[in-house]
N, C-alpha and C. Protein backbone atom coordinates (compact mmCIF):
# COMPACT_ATOMS: atom_id res chain seq x y z
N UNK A 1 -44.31 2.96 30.16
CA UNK A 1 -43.51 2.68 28.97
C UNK A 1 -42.12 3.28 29.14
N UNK A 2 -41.09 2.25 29.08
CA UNK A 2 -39.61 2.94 29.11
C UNK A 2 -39.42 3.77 27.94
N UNK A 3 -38.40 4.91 28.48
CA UNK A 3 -38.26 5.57 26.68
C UNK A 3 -37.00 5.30 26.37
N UNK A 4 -36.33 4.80 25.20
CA UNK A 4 -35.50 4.37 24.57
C UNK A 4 -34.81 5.54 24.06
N UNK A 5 -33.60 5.21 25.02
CA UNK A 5 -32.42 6.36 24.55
C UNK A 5 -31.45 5.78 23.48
N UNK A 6 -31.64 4.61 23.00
CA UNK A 6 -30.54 4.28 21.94
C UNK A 6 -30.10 5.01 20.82
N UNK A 7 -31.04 6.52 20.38
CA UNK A 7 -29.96 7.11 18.85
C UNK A 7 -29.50 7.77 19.98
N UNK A 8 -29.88 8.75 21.30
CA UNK A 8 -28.54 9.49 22.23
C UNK A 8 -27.50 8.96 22.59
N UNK A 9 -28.03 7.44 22.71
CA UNK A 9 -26.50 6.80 23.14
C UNK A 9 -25.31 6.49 21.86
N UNK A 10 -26.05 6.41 20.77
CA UNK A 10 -25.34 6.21 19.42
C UNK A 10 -24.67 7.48 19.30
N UNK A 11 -25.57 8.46 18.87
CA UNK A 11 -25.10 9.99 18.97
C UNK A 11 -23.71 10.60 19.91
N UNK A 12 -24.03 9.79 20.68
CA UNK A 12 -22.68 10.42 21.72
C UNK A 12 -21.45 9.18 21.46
N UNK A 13 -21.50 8.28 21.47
CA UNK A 13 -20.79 7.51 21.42
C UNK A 13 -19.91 7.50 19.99
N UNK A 14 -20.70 7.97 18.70
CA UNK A 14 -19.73 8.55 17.55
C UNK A 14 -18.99 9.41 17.61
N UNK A 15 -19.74 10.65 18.56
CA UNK A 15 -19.11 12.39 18.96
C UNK A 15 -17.77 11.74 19.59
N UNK A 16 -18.29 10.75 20.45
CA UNK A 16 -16.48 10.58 21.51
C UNK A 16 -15.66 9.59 20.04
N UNK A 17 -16.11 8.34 19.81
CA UNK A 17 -14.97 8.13 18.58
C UNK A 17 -14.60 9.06 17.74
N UNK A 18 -15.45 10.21 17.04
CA UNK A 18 -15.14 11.22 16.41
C UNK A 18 -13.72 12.58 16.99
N UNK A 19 -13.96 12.47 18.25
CA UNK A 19 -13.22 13.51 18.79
C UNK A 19 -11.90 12.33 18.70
N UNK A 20 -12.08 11.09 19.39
CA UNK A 20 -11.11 10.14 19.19
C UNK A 20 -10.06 10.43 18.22
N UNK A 21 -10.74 9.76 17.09
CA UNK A 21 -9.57 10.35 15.81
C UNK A 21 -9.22 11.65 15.49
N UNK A 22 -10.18 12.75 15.57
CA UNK A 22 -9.01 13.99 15.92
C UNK A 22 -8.07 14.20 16.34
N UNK A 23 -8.51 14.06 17.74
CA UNK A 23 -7.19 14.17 18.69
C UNK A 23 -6.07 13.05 17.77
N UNK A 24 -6.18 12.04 17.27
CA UNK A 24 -5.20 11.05 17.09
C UNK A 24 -4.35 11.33 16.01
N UNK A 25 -5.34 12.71 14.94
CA UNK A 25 -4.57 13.53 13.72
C UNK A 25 -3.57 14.71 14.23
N UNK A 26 -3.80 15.03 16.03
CA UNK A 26 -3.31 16.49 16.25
C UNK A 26 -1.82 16.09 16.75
N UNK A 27 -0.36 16.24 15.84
CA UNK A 27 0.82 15.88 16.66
C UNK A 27 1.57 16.59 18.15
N UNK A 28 1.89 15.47 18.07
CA UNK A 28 2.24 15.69 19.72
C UNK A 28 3.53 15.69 19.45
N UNK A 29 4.70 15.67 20.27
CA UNK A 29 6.26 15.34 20.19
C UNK A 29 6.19 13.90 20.22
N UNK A 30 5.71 13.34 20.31
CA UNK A 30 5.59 11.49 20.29
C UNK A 30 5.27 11.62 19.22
N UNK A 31 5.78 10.00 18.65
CA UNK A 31 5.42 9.94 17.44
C UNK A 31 5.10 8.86 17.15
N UNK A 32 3.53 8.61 16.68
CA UNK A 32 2.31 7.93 16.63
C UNK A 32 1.66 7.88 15.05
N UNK A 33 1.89 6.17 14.33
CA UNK A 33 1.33 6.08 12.91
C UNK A 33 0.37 6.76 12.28
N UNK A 34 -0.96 6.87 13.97
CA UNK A 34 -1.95 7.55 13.28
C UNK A 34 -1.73 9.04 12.64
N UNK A 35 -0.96 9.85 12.87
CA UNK A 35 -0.45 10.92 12.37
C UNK A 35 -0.45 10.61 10.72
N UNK A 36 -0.17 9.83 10.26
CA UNK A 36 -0.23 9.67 8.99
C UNK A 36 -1.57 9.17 8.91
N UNK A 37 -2.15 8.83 8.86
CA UNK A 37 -3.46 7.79 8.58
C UNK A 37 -3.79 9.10 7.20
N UNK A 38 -3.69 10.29 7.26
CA UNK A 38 -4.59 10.94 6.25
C UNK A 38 -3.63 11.24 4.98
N UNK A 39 -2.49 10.84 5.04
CA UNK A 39 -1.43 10.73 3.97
C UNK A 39 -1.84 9.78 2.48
N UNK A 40 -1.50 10.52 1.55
CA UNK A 40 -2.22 9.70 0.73
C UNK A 40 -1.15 9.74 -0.42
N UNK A 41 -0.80 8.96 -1.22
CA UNK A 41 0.33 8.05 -1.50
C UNK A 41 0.32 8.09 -3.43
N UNK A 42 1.12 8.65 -4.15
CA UNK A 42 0.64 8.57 -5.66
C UNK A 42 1.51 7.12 -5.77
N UNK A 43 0.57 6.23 -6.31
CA UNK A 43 1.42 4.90 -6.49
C UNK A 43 0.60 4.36 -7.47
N UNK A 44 1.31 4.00 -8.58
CA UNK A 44 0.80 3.25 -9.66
C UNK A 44 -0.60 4.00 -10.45
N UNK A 45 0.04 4.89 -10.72
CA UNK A 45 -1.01 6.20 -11.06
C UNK A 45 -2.65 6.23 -10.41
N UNK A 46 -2.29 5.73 -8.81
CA UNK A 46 -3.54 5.84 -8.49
C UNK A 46 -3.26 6.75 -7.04
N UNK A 47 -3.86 7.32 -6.31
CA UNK A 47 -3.74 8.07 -4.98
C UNK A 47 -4.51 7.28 -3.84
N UNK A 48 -3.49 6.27 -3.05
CA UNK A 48 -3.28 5.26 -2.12
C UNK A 48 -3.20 5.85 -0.39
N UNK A 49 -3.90 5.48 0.35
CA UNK A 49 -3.31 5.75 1.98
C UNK A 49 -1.89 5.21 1.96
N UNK A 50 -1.19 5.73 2.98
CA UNK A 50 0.16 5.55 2.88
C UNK A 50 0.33 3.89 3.70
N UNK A 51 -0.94 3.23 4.36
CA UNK A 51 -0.72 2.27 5.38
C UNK A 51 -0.97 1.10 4.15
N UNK A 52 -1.63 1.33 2.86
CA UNK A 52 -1.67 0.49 1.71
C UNK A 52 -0.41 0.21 0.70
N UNK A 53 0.62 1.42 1.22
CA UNK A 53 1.58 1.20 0.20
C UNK A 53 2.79 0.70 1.14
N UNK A 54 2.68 0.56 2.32
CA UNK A 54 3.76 0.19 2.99
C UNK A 54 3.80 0.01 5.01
N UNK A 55 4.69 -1.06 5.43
CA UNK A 55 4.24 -0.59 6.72
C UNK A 55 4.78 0.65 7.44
N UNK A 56 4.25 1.03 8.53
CA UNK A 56 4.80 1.88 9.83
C UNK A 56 5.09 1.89 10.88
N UNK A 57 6.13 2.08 11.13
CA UNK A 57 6.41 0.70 12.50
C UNK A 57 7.25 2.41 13.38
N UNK A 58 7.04 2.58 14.74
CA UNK A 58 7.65 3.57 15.58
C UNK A 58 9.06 2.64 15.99
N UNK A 59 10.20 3.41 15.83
CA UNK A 59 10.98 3.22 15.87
C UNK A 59 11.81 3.93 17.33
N UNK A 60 11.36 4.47 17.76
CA UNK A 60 11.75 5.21 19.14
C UNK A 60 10.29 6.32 19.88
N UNK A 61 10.56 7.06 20.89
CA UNK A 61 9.68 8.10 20.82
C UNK A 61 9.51 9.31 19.49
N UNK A 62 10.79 9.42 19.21
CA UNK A 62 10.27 10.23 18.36
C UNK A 62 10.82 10.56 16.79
N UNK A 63 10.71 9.31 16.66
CA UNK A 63 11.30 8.96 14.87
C UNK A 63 10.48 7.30 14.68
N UNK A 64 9.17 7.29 13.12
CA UNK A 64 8.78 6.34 13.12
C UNK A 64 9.17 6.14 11.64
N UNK A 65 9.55 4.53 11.09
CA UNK A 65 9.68 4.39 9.93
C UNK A 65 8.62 4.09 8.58
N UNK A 66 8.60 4.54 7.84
CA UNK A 66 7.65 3.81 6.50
C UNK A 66 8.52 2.54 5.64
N UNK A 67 8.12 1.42 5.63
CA UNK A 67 8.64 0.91 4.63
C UNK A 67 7.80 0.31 4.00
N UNK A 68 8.15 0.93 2.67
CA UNK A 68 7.35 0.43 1.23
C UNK A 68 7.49 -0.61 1.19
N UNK A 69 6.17 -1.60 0.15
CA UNK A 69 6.64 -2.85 -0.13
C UNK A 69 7.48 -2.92 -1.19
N UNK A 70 7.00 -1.83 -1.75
CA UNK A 70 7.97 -1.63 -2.91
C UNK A 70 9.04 -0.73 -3.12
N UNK A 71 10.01 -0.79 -2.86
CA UNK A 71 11.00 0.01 -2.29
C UNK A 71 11.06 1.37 -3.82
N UNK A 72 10.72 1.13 -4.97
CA UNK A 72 10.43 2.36 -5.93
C UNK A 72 9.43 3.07 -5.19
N UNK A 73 8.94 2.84 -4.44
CA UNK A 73 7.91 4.23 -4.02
C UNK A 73 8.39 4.97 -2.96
N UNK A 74 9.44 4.76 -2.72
CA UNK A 74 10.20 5.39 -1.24
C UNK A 74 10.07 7.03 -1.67
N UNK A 75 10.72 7.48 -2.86
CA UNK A 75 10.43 8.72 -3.15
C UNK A 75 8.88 9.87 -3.26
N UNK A 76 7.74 8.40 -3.55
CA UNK A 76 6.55 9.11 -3.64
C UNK A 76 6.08 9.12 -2.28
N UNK A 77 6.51 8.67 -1.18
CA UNK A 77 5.84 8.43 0.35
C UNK A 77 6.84 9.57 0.80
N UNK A 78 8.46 9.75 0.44
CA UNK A 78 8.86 10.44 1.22
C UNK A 78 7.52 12.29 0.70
N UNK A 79 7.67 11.92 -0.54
CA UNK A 79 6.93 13.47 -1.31
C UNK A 79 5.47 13.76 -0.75
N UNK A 80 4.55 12.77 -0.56
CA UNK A 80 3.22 13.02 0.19
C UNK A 80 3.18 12.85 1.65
N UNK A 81 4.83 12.52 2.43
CA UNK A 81 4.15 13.46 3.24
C UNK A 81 4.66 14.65 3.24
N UNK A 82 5.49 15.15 2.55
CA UNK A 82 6.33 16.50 3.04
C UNK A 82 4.99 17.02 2.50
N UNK A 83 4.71 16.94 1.63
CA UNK A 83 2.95 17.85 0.68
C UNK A 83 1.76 17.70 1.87
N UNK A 84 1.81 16.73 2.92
CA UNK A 84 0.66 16.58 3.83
C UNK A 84 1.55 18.11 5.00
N UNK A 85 2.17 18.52 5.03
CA UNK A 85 2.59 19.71 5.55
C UNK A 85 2.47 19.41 7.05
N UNK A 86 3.21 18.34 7.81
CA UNK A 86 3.20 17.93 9.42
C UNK A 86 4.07 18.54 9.86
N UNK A 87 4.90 19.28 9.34
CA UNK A 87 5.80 19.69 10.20
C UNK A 87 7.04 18.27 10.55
N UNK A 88 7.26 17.52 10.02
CA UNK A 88 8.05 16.41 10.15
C UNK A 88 9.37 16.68 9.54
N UNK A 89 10.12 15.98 9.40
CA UNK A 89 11.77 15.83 9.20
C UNK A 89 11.90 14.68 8.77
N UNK A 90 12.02 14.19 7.22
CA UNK A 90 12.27 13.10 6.27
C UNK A 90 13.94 12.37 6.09
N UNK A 91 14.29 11.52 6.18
CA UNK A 91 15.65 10.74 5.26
C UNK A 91 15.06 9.67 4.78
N UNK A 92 15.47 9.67 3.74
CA UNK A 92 15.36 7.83 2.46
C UNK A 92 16.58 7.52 2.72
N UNK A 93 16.45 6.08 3.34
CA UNK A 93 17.34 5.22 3.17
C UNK A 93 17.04 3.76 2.55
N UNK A 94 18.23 2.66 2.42
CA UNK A 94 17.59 1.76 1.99
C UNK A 94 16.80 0.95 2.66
N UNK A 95 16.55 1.34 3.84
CA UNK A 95 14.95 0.68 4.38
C UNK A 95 13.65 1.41 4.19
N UNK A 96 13.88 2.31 3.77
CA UNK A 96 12.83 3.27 3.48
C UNK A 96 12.84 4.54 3.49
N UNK A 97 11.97 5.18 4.32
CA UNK A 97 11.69 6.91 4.69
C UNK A 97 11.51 6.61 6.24
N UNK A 98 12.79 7.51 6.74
CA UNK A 98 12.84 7.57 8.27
C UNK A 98 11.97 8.83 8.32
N UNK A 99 11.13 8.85 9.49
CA UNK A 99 10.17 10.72 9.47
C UNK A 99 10.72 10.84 10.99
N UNK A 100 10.84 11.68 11.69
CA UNK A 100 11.99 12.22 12.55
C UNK A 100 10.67 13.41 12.88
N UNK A 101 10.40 12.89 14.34
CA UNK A 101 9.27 14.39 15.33
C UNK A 101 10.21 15.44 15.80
N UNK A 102 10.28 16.99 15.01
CA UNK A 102 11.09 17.61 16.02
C UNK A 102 10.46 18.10 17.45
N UNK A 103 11.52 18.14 18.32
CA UNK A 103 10.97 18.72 19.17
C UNK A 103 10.21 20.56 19.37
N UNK A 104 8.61 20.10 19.90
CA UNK A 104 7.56 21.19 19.38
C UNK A 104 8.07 22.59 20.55
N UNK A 105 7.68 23.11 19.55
CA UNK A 105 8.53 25.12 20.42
C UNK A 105 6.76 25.09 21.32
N UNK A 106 7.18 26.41 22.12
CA UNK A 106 6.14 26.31 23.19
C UNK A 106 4.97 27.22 22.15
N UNK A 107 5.21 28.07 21.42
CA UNK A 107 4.03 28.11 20.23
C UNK A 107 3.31 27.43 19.82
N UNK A 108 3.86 26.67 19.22
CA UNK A 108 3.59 25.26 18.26
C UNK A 108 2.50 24.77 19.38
N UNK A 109 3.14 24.29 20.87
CA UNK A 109 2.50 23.52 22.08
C UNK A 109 1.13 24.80 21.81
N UNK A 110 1.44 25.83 22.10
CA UNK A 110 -0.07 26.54 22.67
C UNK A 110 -0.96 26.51 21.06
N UNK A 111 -0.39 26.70 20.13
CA UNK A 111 -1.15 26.30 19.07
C UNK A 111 -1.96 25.19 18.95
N UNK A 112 -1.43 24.01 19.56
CA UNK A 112 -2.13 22.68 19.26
C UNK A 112 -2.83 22.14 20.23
N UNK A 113 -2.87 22.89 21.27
CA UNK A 113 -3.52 22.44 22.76
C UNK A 113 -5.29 23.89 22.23
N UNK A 114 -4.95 24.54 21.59
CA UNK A 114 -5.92 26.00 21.04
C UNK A 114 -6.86 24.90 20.32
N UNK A 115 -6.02 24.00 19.07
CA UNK A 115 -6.96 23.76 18.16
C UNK A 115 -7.44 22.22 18.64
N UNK A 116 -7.07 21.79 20.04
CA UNK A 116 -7.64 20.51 20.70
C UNK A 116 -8.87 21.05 21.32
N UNK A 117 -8.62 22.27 21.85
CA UNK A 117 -9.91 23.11 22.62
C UNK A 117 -11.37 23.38 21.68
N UNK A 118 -10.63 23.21 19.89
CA UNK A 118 -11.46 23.78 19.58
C UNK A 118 -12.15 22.27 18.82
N UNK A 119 -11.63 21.54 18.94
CA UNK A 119 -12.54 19.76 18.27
C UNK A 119 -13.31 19.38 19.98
N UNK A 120 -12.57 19.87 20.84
CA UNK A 120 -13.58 19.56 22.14
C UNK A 120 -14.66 20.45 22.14
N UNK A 121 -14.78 21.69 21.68
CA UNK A 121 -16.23 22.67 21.61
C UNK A 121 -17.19 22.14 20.68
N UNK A 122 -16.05 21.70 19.18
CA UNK A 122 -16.99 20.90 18.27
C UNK A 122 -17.80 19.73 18.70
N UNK A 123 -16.87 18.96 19.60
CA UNK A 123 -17.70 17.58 20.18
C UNK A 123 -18.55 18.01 21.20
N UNK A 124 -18.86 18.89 21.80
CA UNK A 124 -19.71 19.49 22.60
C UNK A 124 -20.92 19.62 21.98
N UNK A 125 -20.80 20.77 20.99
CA UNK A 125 -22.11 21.02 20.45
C UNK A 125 -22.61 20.21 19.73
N UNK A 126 -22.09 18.99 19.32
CA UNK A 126 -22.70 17.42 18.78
C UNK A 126 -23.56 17.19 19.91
N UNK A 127 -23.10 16.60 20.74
CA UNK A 127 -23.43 16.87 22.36
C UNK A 127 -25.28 17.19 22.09
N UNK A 128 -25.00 18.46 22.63
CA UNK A 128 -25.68 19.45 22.82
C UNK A 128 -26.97 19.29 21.70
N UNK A 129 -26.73 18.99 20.42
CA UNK A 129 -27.60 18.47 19.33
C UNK A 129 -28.49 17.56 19.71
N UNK A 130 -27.69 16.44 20.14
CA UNK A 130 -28.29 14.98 20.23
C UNK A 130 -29.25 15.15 21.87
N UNK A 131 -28.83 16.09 22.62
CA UNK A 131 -29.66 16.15 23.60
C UNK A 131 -30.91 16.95 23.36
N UNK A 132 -30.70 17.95 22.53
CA UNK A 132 -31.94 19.00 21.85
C UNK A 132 -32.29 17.84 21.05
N UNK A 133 -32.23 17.13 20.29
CA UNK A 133 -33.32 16.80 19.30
C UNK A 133 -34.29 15.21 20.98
N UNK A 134 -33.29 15.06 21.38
CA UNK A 134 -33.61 13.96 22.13
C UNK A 134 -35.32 14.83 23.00
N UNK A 135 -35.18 16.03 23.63
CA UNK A 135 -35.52 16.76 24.59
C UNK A 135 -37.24 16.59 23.63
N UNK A 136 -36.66 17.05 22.50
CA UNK A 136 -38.10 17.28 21.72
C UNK A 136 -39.00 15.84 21.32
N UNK A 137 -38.43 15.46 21.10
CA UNK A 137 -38.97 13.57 21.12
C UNK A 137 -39.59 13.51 21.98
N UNK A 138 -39.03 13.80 23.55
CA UNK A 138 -39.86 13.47 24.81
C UNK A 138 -40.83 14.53 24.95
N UNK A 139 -40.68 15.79 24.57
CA UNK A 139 -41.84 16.20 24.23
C UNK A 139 -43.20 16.25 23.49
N UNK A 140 -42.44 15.75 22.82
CA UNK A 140 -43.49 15.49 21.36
C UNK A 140 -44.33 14.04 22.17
N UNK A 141 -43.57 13.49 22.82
CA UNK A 141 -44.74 11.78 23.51
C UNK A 141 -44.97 12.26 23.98
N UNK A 142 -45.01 13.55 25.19
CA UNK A 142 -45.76 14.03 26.15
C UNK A 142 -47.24 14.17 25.97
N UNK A 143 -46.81 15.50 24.38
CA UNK A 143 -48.19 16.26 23.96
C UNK A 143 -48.88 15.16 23.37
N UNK A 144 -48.38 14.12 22.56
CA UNK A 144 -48.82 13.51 21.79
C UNK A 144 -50.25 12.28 23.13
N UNK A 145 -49.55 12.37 24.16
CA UNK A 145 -50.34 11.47 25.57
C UNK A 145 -49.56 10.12 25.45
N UNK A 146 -48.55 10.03 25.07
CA UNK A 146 -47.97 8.63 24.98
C UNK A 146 -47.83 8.65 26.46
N UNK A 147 -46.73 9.56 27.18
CA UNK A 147 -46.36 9.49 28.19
C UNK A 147 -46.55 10.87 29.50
N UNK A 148 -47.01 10.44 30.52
CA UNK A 148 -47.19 11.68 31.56
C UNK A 148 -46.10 12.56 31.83
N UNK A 149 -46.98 13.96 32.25
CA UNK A 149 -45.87 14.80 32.64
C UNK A 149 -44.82 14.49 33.71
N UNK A 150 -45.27 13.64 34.82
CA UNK A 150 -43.77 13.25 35.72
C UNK A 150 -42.96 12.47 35.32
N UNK A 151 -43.18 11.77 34.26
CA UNK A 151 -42.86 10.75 33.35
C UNK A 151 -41.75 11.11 32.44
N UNK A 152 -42.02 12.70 31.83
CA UNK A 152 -41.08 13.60 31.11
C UNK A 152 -40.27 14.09 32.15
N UNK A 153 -40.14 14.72 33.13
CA UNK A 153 -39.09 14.95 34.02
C UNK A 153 -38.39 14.06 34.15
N UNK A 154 -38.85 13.13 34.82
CA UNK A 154 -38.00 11.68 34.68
C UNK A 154 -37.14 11.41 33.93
N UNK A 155 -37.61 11.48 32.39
CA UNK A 155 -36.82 11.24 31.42
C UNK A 155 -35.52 12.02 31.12
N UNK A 156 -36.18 13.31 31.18
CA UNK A 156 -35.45 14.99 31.08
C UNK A 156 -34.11 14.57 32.39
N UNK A 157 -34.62 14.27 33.54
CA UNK A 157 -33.54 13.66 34.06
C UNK A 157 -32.59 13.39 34.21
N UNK A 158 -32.92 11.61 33.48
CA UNK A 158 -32.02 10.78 33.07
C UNK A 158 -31.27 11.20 31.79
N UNK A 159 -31.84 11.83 30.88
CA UNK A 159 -31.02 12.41 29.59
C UNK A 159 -30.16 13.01 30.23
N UNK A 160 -30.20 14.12 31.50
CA UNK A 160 -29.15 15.27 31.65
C UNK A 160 -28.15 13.98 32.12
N UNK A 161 -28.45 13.16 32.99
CA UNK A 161 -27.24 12.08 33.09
C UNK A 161 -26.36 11.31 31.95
N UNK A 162 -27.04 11.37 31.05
CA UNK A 162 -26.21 10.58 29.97
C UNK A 162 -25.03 11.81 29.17
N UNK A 163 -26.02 13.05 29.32
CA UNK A 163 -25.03 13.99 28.94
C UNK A 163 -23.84 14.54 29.59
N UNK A 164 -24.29 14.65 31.05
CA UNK A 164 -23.25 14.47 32.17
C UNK A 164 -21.86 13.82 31.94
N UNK A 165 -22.45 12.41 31.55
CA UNK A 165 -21.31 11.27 31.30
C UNK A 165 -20.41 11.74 30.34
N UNK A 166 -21.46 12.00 29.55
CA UNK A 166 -20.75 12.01 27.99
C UNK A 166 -19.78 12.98 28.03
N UNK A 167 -19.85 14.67 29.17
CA UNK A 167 -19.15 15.60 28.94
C UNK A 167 -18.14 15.46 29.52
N UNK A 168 -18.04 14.57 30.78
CA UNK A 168 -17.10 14.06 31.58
C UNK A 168 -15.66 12.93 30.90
N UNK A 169 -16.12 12.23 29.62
CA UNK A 169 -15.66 11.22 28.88
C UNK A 169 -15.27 12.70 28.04
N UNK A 170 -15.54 13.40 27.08
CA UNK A 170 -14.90 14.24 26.68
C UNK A 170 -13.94 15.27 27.03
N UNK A 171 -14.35 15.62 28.53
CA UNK A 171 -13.18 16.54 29.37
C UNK A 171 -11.68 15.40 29.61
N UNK A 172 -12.30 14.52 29.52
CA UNK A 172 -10.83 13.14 29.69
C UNK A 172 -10.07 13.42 28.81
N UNK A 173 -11.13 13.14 27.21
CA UNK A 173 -10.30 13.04 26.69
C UNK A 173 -9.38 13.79 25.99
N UNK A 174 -9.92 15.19 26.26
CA UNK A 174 -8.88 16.31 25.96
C UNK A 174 -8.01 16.71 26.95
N UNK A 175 -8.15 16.49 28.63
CA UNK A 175 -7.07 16.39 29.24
C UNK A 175 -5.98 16.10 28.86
N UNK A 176 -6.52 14.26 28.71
CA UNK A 176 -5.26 13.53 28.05
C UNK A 176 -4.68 14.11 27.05
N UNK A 177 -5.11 14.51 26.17
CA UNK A 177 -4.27 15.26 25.18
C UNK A 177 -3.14 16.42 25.00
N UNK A 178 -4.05 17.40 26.13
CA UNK A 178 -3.60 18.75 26.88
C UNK A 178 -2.17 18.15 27.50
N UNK A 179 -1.81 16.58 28.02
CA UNK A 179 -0.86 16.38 28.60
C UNK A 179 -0.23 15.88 27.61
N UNK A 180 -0.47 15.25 27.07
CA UNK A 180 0.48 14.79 25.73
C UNK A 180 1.48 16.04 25.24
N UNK A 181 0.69 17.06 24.51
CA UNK A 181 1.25 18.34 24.05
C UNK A 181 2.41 19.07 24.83
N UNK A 182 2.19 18.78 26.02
CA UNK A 182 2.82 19.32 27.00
C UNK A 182 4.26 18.74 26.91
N UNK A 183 3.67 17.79 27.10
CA UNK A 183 5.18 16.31 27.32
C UNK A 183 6.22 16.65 26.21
């Protein structure tokens, strides 16, 4: 009987989209929409994502624009994000709210490469979860006689391979990041 790794492969495959959008919230000196994605917008007495009240279009490396559809909200987009606290640099003009990346001090850099280290430990011990609960499953068919003891090595195995992968796809993707920060 094959044993079906599909919630480990689910399990890991959220941990890496999960670390995904982290990394995609942590600024770099580039300047990238998703940085806003968690901006949230007072418009029409309701509290809006900022990608609902207007577009975002990158305008160079490191100045991207907002423009409202409604050009009265230029003041409430320029105000949530200065309140989302990015560290950014605002002007309203009549195309909108220019946001302006300053360039990051080497603090700032070791600060944000610290707290990339620390969503890669978090995605680790997701990791590390999904392989412990996985480990006990194959134990549990062992005792239970579903499946033989060389049968569980086997498995035990192939799990350490999927985790392998998985830690290898996560060391990427905080490399990549580690170089971003840098840049």
């Amino acid at each position: 009987m094959a044993y079906d790794f599909k919630d480990l492969k689910a399990g890991i495959k959220s941990t890496e989209e999960w670390l995904r959008s982290e990394f995609s919230g942590i600024r770099t000196g580039r300047a990238t929409p998703a940085l806003l994605d968690s901006v949230m917008v007072e418009a029409y007495g309701a509290m809006m994502p900022i990608n609902q009240v207007g577009s975002i279009s990158v305008e160079d490396a490191r100045m991207m624009r907002v423009t409202p559809w409604d050009m009265s909200l230029a003041k409430a987009v320029e105000k949530a994000i200065m309140l989302a606290d990015l560290g950014l640099s605002l002007a309203v003009d009549e195309k909108g709210v220019r946001v302006i990346f300053p360039d990051l001090t080497a603090d700032r850099r070791a600060s944000l490469v610290k707290l990339a280290k620390q969503k890669l430990e978090d995605a680790r011990i997701a990791i590390r979860s999904e392989r412990e609960k996985t480990i006990k499953d194959i134990e549990k068919k062992e005792k239970d006689g579903e499946i033989s003891e060389d049968e569980k090595f086997r498995l035990k195995a192939e799990l350490q391979k999927y985790i392998d992968e998985a830690g290898v796809t996560l060391e990427g993707l905080f490399a990549k990041k580690e170089k971003e920060i840098a840049e």
